[in-house]
PDB file of N, CA and C in Angstrom:
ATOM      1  N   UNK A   1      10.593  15.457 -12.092  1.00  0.00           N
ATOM      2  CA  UNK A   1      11.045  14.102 -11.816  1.00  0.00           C
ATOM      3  C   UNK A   1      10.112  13.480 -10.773  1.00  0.00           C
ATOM      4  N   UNK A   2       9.897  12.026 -10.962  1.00  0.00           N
ATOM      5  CA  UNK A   2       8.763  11.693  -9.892  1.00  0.00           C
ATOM      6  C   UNK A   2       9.590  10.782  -9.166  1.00  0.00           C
ATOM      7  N   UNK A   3       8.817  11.061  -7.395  1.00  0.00           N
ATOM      8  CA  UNK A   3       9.321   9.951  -6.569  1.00  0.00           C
ATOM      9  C   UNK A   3      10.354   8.863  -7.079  1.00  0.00           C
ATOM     10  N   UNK A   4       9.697   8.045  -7.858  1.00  0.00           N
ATOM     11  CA  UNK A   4      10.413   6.577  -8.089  1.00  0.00           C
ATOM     12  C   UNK A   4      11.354   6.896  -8.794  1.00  0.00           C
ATOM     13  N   UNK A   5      11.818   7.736  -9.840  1.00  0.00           N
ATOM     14  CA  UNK A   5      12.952   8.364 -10.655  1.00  0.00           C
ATOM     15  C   UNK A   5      13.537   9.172  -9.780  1.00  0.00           C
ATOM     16  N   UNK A   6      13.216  10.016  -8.869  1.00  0.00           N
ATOM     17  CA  UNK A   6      14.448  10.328  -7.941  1.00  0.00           C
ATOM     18  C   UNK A   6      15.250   8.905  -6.778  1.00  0.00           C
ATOM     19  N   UNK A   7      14.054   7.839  -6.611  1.00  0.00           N
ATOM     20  CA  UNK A   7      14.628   7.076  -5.922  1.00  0.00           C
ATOM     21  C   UNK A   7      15.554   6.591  -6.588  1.00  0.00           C
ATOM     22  N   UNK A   8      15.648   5.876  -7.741  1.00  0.00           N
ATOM     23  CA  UNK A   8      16.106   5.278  -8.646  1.00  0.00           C
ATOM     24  C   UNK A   8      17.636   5.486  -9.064  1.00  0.00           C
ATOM     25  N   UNK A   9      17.226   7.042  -8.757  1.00  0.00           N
ATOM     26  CA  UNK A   9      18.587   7.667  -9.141  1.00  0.00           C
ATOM     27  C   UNK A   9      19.206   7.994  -8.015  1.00  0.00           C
ATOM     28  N   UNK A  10      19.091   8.583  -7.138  1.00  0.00           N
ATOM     29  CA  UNK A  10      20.104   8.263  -5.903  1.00  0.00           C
ATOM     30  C   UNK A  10      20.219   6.799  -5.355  1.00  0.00           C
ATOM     31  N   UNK A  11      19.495   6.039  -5.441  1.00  0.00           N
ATOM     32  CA  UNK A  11      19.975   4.283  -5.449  1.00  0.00           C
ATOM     33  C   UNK A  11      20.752   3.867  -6.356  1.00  0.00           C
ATOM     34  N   UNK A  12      20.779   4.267  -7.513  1.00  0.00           N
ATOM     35  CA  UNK A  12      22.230   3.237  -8.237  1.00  0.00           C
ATOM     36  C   UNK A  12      23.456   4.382  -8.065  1.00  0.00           C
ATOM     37  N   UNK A  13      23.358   5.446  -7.501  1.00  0.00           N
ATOM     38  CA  UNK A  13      24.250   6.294  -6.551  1.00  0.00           C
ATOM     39  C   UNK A  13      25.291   5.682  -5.283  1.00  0.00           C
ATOM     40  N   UNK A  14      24.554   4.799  -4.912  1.00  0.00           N
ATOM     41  CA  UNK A  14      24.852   4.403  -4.035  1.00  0.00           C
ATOM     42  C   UNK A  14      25.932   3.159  -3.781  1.00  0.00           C
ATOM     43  N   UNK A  15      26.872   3.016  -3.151  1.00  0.00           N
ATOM     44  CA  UNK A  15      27.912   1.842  -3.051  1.00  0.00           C
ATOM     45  C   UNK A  15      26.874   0.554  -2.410  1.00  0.00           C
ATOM     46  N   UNK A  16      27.395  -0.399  -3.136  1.00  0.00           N
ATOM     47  CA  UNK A  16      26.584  -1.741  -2.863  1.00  0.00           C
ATOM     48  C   UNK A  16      26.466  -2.129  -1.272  1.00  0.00           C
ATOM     49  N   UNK A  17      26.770  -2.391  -0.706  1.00  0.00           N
ATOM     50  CA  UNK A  17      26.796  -2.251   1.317  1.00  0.00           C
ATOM     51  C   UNK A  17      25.358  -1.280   1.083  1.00  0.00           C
ATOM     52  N   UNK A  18      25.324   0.317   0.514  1.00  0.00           N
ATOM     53  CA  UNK A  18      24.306   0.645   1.287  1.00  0.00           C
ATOM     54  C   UNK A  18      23.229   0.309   0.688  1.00  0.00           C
ATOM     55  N   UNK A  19      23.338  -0.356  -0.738  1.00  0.00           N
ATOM     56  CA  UNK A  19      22.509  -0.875  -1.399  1.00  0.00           C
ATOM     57  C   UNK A  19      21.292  -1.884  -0.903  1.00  0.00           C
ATOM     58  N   UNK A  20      22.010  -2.569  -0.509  1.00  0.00           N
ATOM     59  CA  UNK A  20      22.074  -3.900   0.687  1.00  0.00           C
ATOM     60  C   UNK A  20      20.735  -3.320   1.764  1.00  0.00           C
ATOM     61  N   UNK A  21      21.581  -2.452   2.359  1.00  0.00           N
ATOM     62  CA  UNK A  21      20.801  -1.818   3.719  1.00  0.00           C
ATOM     63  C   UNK A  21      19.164  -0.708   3.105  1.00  0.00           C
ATOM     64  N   UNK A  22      18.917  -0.419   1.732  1.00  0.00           N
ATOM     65  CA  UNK A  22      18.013   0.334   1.202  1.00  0.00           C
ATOM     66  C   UNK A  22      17.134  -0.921   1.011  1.00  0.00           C
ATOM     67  N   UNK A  23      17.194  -1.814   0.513  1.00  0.00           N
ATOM     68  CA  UNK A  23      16.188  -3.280   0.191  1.00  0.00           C
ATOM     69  C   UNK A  23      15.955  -3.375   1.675  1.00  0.00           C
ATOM     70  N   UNK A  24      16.424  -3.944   2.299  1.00  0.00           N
ATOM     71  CA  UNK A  24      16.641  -4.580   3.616  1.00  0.00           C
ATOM     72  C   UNK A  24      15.367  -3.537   4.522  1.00  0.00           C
ATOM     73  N   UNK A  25      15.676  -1.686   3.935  1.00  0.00           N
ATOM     74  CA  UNK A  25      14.471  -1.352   4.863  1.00  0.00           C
ATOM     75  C   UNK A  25      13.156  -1.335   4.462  1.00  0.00           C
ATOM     76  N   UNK A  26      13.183  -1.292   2.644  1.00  0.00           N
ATOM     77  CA  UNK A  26      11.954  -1.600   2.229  1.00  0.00           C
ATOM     78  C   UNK A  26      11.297  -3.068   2.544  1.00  0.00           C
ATOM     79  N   UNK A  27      12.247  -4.106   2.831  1.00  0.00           N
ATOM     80  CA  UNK A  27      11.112  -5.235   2.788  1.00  0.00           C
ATOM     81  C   UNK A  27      10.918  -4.876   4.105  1.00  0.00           C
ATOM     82  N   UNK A  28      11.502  -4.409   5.293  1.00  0.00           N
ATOM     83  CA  UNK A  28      10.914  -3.953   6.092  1.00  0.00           C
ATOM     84  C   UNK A  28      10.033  -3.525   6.655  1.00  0.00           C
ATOM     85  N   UNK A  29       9.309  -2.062   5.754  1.00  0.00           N
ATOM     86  CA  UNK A  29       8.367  -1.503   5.911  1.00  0.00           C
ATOM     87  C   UNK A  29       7.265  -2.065   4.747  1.00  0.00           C
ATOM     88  N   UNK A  30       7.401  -3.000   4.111  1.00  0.00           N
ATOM     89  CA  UNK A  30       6.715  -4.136   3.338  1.00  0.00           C
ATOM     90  C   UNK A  30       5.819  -4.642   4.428  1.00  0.00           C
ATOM     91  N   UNK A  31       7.059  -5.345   5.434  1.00  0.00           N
ATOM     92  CA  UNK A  31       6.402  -6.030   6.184  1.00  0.00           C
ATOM     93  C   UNK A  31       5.385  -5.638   7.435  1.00  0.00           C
ATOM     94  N   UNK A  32       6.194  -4.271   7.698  1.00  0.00           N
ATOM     95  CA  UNK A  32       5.391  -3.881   8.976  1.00  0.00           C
ATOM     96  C   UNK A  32       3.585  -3.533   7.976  1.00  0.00           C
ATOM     97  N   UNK A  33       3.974  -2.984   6.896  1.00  0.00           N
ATOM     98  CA  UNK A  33       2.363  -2.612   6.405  1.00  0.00           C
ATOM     99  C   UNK A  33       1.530  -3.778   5.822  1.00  0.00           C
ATOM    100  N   UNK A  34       2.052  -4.877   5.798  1.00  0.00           N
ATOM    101  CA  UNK A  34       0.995  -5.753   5.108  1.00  0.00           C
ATOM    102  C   UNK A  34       1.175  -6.658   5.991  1.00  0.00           C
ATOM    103  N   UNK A  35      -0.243  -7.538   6.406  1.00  0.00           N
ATOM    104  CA  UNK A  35      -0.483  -8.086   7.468  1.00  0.00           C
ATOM    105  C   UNK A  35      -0.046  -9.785   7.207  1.00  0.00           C
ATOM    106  N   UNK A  36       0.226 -10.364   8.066  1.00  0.00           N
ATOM    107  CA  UNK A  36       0.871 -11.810   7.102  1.00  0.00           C
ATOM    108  C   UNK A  36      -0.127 -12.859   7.193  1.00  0.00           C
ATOM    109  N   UNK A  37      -0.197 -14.066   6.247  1.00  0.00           N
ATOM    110  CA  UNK A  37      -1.010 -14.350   5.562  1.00  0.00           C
ATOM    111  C   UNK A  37      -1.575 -15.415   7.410  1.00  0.00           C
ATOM    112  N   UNK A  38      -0.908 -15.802   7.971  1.00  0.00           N
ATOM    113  CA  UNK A  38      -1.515 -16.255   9.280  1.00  0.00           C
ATOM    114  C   UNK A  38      -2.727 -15.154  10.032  1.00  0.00           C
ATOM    115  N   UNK A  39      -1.500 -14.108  10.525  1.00  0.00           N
ATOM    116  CA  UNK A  39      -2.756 -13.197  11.399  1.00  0.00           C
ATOM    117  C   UNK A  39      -3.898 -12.852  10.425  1.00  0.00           C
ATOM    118  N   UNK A  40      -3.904 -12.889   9.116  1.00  0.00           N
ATOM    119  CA  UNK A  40      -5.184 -12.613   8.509  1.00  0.00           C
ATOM    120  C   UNK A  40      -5.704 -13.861   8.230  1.00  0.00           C
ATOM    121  N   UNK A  41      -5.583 -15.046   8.340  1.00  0.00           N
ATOM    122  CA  UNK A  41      -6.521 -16.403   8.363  1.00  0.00           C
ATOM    123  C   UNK A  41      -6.771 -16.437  10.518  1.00  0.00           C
ATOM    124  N   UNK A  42      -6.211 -15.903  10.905  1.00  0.00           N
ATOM    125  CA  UNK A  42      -6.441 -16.195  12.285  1.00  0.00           C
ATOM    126  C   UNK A  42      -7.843 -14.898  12.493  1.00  0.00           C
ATOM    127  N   UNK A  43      -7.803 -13.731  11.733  1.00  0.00           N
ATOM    128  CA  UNK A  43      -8.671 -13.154  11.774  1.00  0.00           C
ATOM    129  C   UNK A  43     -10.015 -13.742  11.314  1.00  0.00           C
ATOM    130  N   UNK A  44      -9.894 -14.687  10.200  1.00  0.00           N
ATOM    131  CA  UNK A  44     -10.970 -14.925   9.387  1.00  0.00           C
ATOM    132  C   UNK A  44     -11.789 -15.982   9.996  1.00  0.00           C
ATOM    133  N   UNK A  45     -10.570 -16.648  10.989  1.00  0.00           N
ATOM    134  CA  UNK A  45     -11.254 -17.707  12.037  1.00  0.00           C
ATOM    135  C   UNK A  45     -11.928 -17.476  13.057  1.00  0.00           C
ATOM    136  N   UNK A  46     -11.486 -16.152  13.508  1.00  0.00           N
ATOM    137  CA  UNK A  46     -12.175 -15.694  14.938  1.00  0.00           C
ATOM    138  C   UNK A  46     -12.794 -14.782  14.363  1.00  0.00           C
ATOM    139  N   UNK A  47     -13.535 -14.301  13.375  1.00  0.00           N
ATOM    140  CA  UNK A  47     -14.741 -13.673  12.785  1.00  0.00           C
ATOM    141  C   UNK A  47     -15.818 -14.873  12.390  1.00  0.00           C
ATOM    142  N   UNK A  48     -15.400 -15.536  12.241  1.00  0.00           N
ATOM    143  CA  UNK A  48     -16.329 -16.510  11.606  1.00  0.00           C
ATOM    144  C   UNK A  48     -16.488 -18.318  12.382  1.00  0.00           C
ATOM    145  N   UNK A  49     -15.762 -17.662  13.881  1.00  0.00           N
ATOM    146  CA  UNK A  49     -15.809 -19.081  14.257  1.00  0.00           C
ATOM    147  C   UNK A  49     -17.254 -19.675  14.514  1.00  0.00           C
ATOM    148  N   UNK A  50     -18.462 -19.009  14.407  1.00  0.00           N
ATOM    149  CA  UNK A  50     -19.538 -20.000  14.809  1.00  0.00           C
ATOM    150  C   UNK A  50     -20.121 -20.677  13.124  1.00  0.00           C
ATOM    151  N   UNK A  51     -20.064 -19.754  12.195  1.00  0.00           N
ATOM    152  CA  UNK A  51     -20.008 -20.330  11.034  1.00  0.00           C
ATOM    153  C   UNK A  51     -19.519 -21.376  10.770  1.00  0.00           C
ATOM    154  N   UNK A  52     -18.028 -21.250  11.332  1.00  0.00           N
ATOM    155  CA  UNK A  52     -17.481 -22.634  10.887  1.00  0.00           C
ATOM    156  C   UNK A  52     -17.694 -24.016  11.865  1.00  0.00           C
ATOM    157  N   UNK A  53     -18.241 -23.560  12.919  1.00  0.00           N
ATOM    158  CA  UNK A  53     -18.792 -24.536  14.248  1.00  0.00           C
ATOM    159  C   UNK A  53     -19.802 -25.509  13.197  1.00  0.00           C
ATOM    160  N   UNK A  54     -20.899 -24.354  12.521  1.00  0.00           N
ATOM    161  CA  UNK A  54     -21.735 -24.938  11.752  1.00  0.00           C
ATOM    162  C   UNK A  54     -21.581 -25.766  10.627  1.00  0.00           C
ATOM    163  N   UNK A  55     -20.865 -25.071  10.102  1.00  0.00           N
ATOM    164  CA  UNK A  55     -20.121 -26.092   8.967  1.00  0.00           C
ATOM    165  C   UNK A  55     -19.350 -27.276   8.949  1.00  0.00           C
ATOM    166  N   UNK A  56     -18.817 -27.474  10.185  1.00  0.00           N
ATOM    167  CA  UNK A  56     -18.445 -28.675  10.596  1.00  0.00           C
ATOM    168  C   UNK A  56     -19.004 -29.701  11.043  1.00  0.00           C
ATOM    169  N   UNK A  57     -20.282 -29.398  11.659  1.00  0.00           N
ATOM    170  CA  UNK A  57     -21.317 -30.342  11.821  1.00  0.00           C
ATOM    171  C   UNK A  57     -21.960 -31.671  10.469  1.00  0.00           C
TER     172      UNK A  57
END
């Protein structure tokens, strides 16, 4: 049985409340691992701010 088929199956195991609280930690750890779409344009600005000094000229 793989990962996602054991998840699968102890999740519809589960009473809806903890259902609730299993989403709730995945978008969680969604969020902590993927960077949000600001701090990665704030990166792209302060990598490239003399570029864009230039380009604005």
């Amino acid at each position: 049985m793989s990962l996602e088929e054991k998840l699968l199956q102890d999740f519809i195991s589960l009473p809806e409340d903890k259902k609730i609280e299993v989403i709730d930690f995945v978008e969680f750890l969604k969020s902590k691992t993927q960077p949000s779409i600001e701090s990665l344009m704030d990166s792209i600005i302060n990598e490239n701010h003399e570029a864009f000094k230039e380009l604005a000229k």
